[in-house]
PDB file of N, CA and C in Angstrom:
ATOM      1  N   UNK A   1       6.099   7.779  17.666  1.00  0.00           N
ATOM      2  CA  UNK A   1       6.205   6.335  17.583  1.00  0.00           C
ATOM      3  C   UNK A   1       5.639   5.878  16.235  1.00  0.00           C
ATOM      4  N   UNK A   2       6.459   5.102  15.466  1.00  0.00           N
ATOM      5  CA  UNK A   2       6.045   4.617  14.280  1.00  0.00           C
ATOM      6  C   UNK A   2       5.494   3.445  14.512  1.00  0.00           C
ATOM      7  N   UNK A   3       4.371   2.829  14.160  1.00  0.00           N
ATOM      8  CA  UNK A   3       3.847   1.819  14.142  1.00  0.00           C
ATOM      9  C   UNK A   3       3.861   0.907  12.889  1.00  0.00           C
ATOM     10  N   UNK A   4       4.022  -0.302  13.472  1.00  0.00           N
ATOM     11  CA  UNK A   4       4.097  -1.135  12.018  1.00  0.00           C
ATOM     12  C   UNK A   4       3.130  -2.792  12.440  1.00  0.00           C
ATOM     13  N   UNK A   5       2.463  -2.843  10.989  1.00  0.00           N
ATOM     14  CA  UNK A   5       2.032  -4.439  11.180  1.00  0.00           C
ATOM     15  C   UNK A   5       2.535  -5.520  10.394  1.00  0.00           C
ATOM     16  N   UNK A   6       3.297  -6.210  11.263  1.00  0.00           N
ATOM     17  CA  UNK A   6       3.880  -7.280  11.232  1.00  0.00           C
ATOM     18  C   UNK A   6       3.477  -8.325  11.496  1.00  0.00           C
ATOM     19  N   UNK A   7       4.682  -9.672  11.370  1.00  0.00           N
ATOM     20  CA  UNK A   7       4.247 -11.099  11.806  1.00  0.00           C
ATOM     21  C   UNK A   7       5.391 -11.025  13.232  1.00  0.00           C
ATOM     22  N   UNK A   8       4.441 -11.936  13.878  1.00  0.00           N
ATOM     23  CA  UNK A   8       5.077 -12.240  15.571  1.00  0.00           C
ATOM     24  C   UNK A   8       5.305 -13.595  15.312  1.00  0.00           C
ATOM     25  N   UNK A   9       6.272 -14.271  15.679  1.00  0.00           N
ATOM     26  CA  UNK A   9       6.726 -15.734  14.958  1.00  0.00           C
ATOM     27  C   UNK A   9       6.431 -16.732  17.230  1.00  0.00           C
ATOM     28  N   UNK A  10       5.279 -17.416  16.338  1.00  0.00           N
ATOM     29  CA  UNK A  10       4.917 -18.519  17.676  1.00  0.00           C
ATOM     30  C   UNK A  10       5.201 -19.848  17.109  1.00  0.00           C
ATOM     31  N   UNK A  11       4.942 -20.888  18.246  1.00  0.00           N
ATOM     32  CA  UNK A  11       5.166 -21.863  17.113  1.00  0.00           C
ATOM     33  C   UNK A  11       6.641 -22.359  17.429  1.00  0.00           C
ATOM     34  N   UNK A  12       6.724 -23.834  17.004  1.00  0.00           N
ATOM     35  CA  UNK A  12       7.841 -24.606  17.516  1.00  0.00           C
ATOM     36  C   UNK A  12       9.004 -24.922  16.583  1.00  0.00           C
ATOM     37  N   UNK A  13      10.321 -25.229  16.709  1.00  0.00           N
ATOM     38  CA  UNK A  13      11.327 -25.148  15.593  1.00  0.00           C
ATOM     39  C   UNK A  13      10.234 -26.006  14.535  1.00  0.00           C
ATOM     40  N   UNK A  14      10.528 -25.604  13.342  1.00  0.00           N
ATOM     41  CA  UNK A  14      10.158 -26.770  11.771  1.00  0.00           C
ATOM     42  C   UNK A  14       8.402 -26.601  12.041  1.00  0.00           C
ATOM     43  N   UNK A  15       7.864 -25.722  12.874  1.00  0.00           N
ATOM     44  CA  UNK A  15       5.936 -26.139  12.708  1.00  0.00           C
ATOM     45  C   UNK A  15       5.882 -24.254  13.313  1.00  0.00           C
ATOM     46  N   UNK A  16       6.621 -23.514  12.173  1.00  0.00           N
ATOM     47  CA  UNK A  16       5.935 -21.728  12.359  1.00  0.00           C
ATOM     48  C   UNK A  16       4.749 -22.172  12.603  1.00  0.00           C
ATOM     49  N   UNK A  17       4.038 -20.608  13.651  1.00  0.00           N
ATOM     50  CA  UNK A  17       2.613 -20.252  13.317  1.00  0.00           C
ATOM     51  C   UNK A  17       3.185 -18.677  13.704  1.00  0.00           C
ATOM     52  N   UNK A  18       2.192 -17.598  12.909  1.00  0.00           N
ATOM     53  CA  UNK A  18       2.478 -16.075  13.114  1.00  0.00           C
ATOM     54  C   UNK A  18       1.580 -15.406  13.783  1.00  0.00           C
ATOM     55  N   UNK A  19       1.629 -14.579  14.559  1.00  0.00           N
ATOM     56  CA  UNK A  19       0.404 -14.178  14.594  1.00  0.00           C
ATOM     57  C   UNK A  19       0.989 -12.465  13.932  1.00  0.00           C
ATOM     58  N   UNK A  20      -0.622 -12.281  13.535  1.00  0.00           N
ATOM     59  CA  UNK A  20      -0.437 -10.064  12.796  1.00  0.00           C
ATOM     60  C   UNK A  20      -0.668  -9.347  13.838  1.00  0.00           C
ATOM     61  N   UNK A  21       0.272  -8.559  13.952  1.00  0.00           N
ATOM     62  CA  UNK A  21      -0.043  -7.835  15.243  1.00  0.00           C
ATOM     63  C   UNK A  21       0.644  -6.087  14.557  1.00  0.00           C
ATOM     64  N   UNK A  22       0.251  -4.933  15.322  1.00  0.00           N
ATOM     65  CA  UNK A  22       0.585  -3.991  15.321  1.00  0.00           C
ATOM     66  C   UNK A  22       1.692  -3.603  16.686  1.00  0.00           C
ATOM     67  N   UNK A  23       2.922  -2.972  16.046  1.00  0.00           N
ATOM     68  CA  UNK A  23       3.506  -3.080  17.030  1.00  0.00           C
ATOM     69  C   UNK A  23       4.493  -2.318  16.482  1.00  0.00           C
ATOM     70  N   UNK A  24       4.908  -1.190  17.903  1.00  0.00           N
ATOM     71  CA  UNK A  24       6.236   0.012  17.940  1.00  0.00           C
ATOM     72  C   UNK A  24       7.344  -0.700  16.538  1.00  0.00           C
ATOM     73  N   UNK A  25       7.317  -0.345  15.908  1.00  0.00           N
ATOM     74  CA  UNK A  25       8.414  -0.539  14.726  1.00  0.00           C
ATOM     75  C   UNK A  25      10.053  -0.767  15.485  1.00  0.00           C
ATOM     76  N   UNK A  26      10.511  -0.044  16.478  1.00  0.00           N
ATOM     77  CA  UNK A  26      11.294  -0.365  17.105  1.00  0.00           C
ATOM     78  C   UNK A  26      11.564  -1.286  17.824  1.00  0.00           C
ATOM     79  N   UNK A  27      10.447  -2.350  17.823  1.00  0.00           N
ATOM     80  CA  UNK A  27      10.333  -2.947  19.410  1.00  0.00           C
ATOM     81  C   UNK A  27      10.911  -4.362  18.345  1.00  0.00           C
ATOM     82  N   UNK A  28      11.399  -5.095  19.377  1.00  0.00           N
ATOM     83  CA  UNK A  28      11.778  -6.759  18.385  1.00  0.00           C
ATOM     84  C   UNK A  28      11.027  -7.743  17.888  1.00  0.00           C
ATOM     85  N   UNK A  29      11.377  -8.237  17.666  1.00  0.00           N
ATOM     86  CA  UNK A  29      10.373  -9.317  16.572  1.00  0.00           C
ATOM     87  C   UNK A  29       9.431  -9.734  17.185  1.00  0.00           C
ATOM     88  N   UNK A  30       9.674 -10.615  18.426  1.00  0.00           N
ATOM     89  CA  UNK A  30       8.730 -11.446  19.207  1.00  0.00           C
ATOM     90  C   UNK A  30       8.523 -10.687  20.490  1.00  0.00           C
ATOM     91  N   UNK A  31       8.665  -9.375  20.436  1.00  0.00           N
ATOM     92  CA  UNK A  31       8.588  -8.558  21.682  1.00  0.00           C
ATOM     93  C   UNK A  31       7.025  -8.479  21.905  1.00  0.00           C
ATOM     94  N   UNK A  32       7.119  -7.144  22.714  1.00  0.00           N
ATOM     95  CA  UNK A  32       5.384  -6.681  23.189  1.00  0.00           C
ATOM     96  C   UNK A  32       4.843  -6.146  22.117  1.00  0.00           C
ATOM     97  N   UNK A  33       3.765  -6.737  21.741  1.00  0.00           N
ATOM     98  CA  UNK A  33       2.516  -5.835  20.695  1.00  0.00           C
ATOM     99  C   UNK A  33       1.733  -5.236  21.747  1.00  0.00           C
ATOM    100  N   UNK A  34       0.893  -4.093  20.350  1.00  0.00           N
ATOM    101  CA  UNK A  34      -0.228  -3.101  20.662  1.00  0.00           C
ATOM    102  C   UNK A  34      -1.463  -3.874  20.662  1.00  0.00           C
ATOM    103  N   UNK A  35      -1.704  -4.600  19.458  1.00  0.00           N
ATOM    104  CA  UNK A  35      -2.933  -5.227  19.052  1.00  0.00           C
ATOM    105  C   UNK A  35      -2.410  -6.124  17.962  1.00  0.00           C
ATOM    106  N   UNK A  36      -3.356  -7.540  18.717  1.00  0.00           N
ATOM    107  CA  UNK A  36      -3.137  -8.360  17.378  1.00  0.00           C
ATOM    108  C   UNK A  36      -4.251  -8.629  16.826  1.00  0.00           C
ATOM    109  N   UNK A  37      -3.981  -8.623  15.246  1.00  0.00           N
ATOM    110  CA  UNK A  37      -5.071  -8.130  14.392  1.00  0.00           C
ATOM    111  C   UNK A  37      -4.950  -9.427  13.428  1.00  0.00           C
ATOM    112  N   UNK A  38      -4.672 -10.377  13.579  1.00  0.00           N
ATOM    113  CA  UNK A  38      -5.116 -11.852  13.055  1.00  0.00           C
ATOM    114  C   UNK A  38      -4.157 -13.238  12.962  1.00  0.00           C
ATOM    115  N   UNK A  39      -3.946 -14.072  12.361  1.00  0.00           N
ATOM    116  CA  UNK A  39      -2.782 -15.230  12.614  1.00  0.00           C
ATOM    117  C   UNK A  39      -2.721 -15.645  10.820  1.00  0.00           C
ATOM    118  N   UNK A  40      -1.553 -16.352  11.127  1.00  0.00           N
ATOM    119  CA  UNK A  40      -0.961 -16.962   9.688  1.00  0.00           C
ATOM    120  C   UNK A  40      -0.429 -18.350  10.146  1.00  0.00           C
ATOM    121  N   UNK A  41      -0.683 -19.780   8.926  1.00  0.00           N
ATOM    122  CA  UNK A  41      -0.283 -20.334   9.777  1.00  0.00           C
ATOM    123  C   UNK A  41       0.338 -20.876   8.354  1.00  0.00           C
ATOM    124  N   UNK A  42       1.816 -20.832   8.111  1.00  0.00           N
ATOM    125  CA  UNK A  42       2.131 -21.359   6.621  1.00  0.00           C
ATOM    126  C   UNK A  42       2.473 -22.965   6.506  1.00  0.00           C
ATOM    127  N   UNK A  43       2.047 -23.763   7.369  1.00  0.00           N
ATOM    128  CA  UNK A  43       2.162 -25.121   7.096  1.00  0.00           C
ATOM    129  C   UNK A  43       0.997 -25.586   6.595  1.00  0.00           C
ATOM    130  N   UNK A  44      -0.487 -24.461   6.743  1.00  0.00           N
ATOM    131  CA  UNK A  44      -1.685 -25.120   6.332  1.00  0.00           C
ATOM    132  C   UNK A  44      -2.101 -24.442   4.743  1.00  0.00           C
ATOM    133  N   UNK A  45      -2.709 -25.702   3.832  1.00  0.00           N
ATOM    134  CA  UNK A  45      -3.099 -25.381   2.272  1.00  0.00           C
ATOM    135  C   UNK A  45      -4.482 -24.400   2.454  1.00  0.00           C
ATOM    136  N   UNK A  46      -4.084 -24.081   0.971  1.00  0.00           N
ATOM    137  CA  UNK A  46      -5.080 -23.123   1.239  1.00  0.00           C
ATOM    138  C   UNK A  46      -5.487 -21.971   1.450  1.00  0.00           C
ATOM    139  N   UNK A  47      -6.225 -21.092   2.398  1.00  0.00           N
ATOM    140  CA  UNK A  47      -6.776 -20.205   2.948  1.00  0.00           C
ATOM    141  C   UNK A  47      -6.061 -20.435   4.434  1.00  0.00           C
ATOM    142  N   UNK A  48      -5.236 -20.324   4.569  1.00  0.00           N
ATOM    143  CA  UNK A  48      -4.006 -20.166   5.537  1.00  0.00           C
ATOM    144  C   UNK A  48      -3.915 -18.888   6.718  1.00  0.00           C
ATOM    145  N   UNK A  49      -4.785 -17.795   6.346  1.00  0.00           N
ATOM    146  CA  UNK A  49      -5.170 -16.767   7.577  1.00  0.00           C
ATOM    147  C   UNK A  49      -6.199 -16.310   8.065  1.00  0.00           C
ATOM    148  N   UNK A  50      -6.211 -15.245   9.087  1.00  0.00           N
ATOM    149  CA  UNK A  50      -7.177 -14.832   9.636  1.00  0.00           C
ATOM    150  C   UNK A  50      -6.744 -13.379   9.739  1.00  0.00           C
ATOM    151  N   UNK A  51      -7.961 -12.713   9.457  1.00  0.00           N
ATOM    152  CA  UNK A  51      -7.364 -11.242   9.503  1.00  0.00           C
ATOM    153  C   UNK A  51      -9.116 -10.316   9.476  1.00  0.00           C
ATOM    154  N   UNK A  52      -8.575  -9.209  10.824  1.00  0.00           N
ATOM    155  CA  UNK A  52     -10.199  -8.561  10.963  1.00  0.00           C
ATOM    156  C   UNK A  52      -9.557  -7.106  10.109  1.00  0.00           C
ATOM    157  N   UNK A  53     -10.380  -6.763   9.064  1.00  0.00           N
ATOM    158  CA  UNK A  53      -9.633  -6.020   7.979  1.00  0.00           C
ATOM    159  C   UNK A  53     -10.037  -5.167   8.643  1.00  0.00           C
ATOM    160  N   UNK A  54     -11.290  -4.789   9.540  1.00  0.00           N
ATOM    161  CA  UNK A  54     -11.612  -3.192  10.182  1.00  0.00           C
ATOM    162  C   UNK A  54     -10.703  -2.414  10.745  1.00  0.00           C
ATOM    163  N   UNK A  55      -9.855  -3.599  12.307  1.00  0.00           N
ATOM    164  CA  UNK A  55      -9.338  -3.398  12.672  1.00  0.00           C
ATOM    165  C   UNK A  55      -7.383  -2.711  11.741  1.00  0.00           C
ATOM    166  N   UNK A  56      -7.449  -3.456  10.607  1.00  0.00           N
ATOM    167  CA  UNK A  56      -6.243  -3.311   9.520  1.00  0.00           C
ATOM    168  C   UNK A  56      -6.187  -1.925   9.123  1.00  0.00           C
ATOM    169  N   UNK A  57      -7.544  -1.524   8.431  1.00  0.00           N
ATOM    170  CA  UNK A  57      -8.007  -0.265   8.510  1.00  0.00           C
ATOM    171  C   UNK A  57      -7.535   0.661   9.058  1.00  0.00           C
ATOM    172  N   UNK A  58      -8.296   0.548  10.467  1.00  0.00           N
ATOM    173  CA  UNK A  58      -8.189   1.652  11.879  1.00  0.00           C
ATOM    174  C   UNK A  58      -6.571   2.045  11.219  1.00  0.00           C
ATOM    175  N   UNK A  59      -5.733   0.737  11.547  1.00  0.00           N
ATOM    176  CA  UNK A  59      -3.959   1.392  11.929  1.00  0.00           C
ATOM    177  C   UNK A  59      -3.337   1.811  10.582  1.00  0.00           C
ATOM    178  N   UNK A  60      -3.789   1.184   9.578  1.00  0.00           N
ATOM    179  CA  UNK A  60      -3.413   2.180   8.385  1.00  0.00           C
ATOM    180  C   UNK A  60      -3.880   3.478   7.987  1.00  0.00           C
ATOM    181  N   UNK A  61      -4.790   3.786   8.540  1.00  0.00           N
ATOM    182  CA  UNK A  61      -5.524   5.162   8.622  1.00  0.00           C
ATOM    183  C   UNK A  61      -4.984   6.189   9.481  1.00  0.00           C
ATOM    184  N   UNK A  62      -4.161   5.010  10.522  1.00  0.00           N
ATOM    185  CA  UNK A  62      -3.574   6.045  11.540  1.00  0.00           C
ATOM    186  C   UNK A  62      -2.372   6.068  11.464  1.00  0.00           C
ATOM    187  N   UNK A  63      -1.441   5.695  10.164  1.00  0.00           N
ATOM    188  CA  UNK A  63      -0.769   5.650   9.729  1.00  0.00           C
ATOM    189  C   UNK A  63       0.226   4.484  10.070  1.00  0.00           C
ATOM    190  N   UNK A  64       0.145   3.778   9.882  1.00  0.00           N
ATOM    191  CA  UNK A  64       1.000   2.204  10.314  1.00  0.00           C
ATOM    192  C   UNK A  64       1.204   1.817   8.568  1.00  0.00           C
ATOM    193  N   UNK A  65       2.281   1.204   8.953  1.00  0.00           N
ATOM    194  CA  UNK A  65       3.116   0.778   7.629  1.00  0.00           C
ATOM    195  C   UNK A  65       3.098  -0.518   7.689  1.00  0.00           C
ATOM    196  N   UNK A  66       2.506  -1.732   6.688  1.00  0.00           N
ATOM    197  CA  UNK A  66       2.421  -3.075   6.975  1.00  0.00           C
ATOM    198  C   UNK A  66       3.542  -3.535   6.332  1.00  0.00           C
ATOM    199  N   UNK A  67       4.414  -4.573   6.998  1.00  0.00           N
ATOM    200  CA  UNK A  67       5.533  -5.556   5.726  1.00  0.00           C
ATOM    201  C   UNK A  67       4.725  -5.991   4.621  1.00  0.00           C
ATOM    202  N   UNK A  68       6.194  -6.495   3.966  1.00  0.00           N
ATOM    203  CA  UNK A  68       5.553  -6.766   2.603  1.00  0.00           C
ATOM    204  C   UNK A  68       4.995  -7.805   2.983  1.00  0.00           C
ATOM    205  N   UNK A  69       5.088  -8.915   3.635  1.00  0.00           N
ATOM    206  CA  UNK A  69       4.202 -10.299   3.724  1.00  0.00           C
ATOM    207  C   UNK A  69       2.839  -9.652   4.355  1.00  0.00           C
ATOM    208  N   UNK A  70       2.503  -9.087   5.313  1.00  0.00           N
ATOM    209  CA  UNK A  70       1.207  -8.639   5.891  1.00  0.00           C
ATOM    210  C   UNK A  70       0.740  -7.933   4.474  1.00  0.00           C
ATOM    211  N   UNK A  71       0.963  -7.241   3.952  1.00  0.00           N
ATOM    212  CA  UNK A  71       1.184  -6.488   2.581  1.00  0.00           C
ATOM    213  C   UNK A  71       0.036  -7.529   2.198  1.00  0.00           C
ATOM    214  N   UNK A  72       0.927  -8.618   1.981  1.00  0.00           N
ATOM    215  CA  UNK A  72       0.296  -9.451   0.761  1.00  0.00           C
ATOM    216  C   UNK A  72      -0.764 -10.144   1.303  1.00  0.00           C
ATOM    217  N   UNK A  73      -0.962 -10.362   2.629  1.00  0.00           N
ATOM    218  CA  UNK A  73      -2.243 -11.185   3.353  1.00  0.00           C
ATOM    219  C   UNK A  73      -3.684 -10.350   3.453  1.00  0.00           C
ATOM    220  N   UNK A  74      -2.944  -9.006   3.210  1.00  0.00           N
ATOM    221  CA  UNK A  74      -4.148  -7.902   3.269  1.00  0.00           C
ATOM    222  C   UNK A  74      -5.191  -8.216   2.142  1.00  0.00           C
ATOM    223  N   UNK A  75      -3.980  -7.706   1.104  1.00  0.00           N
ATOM    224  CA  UNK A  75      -4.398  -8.250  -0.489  1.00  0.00           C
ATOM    225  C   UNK A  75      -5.780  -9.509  -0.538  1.00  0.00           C
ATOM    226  N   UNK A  76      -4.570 -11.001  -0.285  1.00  0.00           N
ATOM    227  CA  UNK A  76      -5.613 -11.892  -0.276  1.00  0.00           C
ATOM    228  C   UNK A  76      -6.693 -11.743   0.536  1.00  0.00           C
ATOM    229  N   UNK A  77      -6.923 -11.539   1.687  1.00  0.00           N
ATOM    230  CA  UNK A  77      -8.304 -11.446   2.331  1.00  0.00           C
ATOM    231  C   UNK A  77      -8.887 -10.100   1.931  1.00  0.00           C
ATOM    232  N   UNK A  78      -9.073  -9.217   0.954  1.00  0.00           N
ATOM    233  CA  UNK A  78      -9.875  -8.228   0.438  1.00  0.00           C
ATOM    234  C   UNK A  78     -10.397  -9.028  -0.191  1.00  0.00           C
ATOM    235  N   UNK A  79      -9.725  -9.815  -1.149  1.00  0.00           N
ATOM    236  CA  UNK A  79      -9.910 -10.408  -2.392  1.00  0.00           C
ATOM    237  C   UNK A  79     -10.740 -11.555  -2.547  1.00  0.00           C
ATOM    238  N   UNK A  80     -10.635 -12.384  -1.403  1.00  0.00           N
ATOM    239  CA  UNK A  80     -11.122 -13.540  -0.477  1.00  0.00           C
ATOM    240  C   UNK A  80     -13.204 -12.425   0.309  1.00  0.00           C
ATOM    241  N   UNK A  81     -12.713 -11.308   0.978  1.00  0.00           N
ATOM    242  CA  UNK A  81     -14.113 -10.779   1.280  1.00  0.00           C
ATOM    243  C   UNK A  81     -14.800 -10.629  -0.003  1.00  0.00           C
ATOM    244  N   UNK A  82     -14.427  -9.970  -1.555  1.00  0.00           N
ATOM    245  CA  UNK A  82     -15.186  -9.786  -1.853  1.00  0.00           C
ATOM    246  C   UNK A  82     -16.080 -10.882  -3.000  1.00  0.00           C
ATOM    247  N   UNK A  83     -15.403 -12.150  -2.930  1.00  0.00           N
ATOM    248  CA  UNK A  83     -16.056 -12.966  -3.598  1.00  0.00           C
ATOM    249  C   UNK A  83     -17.290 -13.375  -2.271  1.00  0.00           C
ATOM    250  N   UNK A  84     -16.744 -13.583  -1.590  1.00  0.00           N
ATOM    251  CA  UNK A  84     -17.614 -13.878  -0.438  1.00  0.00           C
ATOM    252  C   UNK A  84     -18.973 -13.597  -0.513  1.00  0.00           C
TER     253      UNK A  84
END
């Protein structure tokens, strides 16, 4: 089973919210996740997510492949911890 972390699309027509979740690469968009590992919410300025990088860790270590948008949320919240 390939695992991948993705966005899960919640949220009402015209007002997205995502949540990051790890989940069977096969399985569908808004199907069943493994673990969700933080939210995105792109209508808000700013600092727009939430993300527990330990947990990000764990599944890339255990080999999980993130999209390019999770990709890039990783990025900012490293970048975001280490000014912190």
């Amino acid at each position: 089973m390939m695992v991948a972390l993705r966005l899960n699309r919640q949220g009402t027509k015209d007002r997205p919210f995502y949540k990051i979740v790890a989940v069977d690469s096969r399985a569908r968009r808004d199907g069943r996740y493994i673990e969700q590992l933080g939210s995105y919410n792109p209508m808000l300025e700013g600092t727009n997510f939430t993300i527990d990088l330990a947990k990000v860790d764990a599944w890339i270590g255990n080999g999980a492949q993130p999209s390019d948008t999770v990709r890039d949320i990783i990025k900012k919240a490293r970048k975001a911890a280490l000014e912190a």
